[in-house]
Structures are given as C-alpha cells and as structure tokens.
Protein backbone atom coordinates (compact mmCIF):
# COMPACT_ATOMS: atom_id res chain seq x y z
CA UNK A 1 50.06 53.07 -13.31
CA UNK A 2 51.04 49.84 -11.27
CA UNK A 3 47.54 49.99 -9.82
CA UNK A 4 45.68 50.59 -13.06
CA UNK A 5 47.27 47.42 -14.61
CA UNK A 6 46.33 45.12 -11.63
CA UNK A 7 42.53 46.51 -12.08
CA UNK A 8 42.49 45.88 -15.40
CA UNK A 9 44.30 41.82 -15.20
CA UNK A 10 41.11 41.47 -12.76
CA UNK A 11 38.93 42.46 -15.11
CA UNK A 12 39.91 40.73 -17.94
CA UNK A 13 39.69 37.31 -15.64
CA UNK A 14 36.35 38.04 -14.70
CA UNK A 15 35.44 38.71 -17.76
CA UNK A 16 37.02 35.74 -18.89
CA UNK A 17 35.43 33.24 -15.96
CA UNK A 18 32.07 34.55 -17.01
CA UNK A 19 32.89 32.78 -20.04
CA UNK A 20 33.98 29.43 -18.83
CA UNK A 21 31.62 29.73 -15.57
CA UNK A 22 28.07 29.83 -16.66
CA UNK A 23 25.66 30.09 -14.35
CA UNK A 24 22.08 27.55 -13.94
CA UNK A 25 19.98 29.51 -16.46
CA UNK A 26 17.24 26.48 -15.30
CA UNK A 27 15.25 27.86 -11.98
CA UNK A 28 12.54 25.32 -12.62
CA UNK A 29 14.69 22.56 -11.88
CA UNK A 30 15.12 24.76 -7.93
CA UNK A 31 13.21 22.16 -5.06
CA UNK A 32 14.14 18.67 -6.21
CA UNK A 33 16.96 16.73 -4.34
CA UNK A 34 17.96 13.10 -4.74
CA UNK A 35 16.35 10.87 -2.29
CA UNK A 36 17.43 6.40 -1.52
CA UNK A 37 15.92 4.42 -3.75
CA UNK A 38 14.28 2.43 -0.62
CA UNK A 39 13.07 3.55 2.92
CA UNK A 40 15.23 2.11 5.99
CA UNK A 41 12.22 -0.51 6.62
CA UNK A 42 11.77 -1.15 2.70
CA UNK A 43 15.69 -1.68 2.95
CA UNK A 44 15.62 -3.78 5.68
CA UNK A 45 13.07 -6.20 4.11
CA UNK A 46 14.99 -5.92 0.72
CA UNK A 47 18.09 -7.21 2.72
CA UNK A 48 15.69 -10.29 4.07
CA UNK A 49 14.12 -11.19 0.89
CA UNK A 50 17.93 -11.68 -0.18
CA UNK A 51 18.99 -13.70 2.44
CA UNK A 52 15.40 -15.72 2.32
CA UNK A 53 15.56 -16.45 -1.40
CA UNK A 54 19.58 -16.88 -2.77
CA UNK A 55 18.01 -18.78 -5.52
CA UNK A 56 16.62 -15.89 -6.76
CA UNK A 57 17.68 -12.19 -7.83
CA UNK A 58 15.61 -8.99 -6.25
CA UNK A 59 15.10 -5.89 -7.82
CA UNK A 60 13.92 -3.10 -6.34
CA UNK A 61 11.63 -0.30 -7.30
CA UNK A 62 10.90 -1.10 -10.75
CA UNK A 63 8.18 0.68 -13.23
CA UNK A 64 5.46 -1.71 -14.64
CA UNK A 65 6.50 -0.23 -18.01
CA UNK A 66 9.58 -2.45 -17.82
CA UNK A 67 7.25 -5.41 -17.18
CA UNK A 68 4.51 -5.16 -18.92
CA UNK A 69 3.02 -3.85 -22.38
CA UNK A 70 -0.23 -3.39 -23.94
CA UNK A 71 -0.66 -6.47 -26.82
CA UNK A 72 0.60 -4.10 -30.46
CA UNK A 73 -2.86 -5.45 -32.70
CA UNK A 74 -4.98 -3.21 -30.37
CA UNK A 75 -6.26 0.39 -31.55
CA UNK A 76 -3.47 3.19 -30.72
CA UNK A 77 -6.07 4.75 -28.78
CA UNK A 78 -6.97 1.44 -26.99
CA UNK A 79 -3.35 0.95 -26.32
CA UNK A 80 -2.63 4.32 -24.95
CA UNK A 81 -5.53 3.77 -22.47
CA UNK A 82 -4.36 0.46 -21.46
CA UNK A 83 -0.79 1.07 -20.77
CA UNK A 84 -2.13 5.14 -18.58
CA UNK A 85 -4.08 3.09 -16.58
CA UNK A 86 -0.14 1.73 -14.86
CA UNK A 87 2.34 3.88 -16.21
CA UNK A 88 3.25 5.44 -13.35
CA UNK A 89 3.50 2.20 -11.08
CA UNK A 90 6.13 0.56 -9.85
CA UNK A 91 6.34 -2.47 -7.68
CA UNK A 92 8.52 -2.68 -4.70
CA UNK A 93 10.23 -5.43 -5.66
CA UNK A 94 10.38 -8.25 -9.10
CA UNK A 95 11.88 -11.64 -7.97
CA UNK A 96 13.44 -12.87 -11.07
CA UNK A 97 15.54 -16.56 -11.71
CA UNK A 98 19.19 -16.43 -11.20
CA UNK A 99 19.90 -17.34 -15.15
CA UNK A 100 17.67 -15.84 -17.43
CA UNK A 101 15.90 -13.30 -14.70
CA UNK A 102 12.62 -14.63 -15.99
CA UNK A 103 10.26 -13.61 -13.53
CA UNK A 104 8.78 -15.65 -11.02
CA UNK A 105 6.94 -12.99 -8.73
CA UNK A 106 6.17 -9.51 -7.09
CA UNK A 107 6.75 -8.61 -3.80
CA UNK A 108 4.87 -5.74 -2.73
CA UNK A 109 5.75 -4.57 1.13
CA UNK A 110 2.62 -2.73 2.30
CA UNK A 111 2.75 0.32 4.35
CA UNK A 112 -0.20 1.82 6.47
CA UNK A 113 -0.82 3.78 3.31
CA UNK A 114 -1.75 0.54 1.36
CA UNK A 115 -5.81 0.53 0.71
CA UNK A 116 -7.08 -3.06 0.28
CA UNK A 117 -9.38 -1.88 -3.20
CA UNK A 118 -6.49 -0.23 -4.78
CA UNK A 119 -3.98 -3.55 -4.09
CA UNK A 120 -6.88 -5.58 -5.68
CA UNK A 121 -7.01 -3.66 -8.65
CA UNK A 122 -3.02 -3.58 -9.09
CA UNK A 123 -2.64 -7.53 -8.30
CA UNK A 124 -5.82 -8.28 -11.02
CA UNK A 125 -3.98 -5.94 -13.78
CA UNK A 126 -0.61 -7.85 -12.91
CA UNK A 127 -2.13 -10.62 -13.12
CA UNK A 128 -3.54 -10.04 -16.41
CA UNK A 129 0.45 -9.84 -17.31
CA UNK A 130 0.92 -13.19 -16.08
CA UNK A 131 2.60 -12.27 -12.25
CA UNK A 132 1.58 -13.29 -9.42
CA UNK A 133 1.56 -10.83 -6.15
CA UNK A 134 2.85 -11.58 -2.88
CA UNK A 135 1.97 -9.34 -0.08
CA UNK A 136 3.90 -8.68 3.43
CA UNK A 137 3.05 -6.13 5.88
CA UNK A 138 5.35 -3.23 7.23
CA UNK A 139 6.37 -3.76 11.05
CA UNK A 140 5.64 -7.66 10.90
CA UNK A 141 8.49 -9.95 11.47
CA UNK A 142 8.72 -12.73 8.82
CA UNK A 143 11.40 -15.12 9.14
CA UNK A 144 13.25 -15.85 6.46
CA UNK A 145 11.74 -19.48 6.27
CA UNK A 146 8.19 -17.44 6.20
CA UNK A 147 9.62 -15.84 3.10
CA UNK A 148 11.05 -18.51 1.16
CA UNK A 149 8.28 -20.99 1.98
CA UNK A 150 6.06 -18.48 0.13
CA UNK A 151 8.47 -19.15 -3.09
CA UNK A 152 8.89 -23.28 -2.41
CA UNK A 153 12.31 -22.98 -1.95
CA UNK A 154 13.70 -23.85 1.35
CA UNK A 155 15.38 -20.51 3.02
CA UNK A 156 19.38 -21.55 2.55
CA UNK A 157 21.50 -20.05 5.22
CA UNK A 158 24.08 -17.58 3.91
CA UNK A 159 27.71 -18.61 5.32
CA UNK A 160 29.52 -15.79 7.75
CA UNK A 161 31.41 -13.37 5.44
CA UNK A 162 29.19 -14.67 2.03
CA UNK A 163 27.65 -11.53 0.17
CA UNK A 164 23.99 -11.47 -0.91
C-alpha cells in the first residue's frame, strides 16, 4: 500500500512539472548561438579609435537604417527601393560628438574580404546621406596620431588608470 502511494505522489509531480515545465515547442530557432559584437582585431582597433579620438564617442556595428532614411515626398515604391538597396548594412563604426552625438564620420576597418567596387558604391550612397568614409586596413599599424590626424584633432594621451 506504502509503495502504491509513493508511485502515485510521483506521478502526480510529474504530471504537475509538465505543467509548469514546458518544453521549446520552436525547433526552427535550433543552430543559432550568440556571437561578440566585434572580432578580436575589429576590437582591438575599436579600443584604438578610443584612445586616438577622446573627443569623440565610437559606436560600433551600427545598421544604416539608424542613420539614414529615404526623403518621405518620394513614391512608396521609390522609397522602398531606395532604403533595400542598404537595409541590411551596417558600418563598423559611427564617430559621433561628445554632446549631441551628431555625427562627424564612418570608420570602416577593411578586411581581406573588402572589394574596392563594392566600398565605392557604399561610401557614394553614404555620402549621399551627408557622411563622410574613412577607411583603415586590417593588419596595418596606425598610431593613434595616424588616427586622430585623420579627424583634426590632435591624439590626447589617456592618463594611467583613466577609462575610455
């Protein structure tokens, strides 16, 4: 009798965990993982664009869509064709003022998988929104007065112990 009592108690909190437990009913989501927002060398150069321009903020990573948009008196059509042709960009990194984070440039870092014609046609259309592009290479050293000079600020050096 003992015995029978026990089996049924473990029923009942299975029965109940099933319940409170639900399982992923969602198998198409199976395959994607989380991966760092930059590479080690894109984080590297993140860290020296930081320490070559304290006068300014960095972002990382950020869509075109967040920076740009398509003028509103154009055709819907016209404006849905416009804003396809970069709404899946994003730039490596939007140097903004320290203020008002109006935006004072791009930074694109450049990988061996960088094709000249393609960078054209991304700097012309953010161009066309008013940005201008600067370009560094992966796996060349830039010092941070290279950098800054770029921006016409003088590289400031950051004190020991001072956070960028």
């Amino acid at each position: 009798m003992t015995l029978l009592i026990v089996f049924l108690v473990l029923v009942a909190v299975v029965v109940a965990l099933a319940y409170v437990v639900k399982p992923s009913t969602s198998s198409t989501l199976n395959g994607i993982t989380g991966r760092p927002i930059l590479s080690e060398p894109e984080l590297a150069f993140y860290h020296q664009l930081c320490r070559a321009l304290p006068h300014f903020r960095i972002f990382p990573q950020v869509a075109v869509n967040a920076i740009m948009a398509v003028e509103k008196h154009l055709p819907k059509a016209k404006k849905a064709s416009l804003r396809n042709r970069y709404s899946q960009w994003h730039v490596d990194f939007v140097v903004c003022e320290l203020e008002n984070l109006e935006i004072v440039s791009i930074v694109e870092f450049d990988g061996k998988q960088h094709k000249a014609a393609d960078d054209a046609w991304r700097d012309k259309v953010l161009a066309q929104g008013g940005y201008s592009v600067h370009r560094f290479r992966a796996k060349t050293n830039y010092t941070d007065e290279d950098i800054a000079s770029r921006f016409g600020k003088p590289a400031s050096p950051i004190l020991e112990g001072e956070q960028f």
